[in-house]
Protein backbone atom coordinates (compact mmCIF):
# COMPACT_ATOMS: atom_id res chain seq x y z
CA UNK A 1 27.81 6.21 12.34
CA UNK A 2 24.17 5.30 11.79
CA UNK A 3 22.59 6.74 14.77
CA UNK A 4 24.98 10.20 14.77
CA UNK A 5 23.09 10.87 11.22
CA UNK A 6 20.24 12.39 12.60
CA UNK A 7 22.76 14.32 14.87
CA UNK A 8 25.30 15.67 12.63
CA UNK A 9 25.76 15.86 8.97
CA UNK A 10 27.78 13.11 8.24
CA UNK A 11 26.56 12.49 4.88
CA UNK A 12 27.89 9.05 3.34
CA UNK A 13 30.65 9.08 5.72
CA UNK A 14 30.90 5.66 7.00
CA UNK A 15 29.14 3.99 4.32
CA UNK A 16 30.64 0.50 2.54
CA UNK A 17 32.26 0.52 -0.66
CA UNK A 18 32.94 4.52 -0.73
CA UNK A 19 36.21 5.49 -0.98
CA UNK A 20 37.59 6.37 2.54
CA UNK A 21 39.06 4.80 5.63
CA UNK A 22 35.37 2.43 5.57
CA UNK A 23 36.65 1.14 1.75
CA UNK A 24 37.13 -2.03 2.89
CA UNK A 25 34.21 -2.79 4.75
CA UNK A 26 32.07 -5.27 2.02
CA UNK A 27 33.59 -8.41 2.36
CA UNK A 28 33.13 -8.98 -1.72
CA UNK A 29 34.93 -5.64 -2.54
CA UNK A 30 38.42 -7.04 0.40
CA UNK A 31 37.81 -10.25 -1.99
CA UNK A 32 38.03 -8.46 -5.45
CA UNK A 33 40.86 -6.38 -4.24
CA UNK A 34 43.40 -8.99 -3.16
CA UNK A 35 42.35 -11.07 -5.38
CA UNK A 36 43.35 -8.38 -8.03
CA UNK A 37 46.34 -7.86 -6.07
CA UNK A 38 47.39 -11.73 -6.83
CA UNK A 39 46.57 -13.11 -3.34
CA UNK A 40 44.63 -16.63 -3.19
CA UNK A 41 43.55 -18.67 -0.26
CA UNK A 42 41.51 -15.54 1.12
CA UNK A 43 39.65 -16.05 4.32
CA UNK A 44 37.28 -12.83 5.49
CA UNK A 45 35.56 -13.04 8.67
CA UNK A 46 33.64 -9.79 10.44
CA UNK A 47 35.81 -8.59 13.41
CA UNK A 48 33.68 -5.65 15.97
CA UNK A 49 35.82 -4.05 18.55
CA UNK A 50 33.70 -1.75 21.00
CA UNK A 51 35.23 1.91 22.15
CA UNK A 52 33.72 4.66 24.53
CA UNK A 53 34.35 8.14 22.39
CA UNK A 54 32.51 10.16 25.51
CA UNK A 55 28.90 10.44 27.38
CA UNK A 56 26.27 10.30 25.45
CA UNK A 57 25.62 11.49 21.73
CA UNK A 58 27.39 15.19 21.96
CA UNK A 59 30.56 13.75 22.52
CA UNK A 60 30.68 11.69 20.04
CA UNK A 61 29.77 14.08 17.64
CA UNK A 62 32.58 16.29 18.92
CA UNK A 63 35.19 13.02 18.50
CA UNK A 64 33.73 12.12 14.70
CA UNK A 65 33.72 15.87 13.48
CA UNK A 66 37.44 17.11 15.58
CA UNK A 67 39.04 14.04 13.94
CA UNK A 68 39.89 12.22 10.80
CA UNK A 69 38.35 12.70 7.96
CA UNK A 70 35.50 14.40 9.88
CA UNK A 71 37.83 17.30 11.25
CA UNK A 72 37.60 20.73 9.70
């Protein structure tokens, strides 16, 4: 999301800790929720899995702001 900002107005979309399908992104906050939620023995480890969404920075714009929560 970081390099479409100077693209596209995607305001805090994307950001860690907002509410949103990027919620869960801080490992503390996955920690203080399942905790909360009475789980123990919690392990979090960073996971990055790589997609094409077109050619070049236009077509990803088009994918972030036709779909989702970026769809109008």
């Amino acid at each position: 999301m970081a390099s479409l900002r100077g693209l596209v107005p995607v305001g805090d979309f994307g950001r860690a800790g907002l509410p949103g399908m990027f919620s869960l992104a801080a490992p503390d906050h996955i920690r203080e929720v399942l905790t909360g939620a009475g789980f123990t023995g919690l392990a979090v480890r960073q996971v990055e899995a790589y997609g094409e969404w077109g050619h070049g920075a236009a077509d990803a714009a088009e994918f972030v702001l036709g779909s989702g929560p970026g769809a109008t």
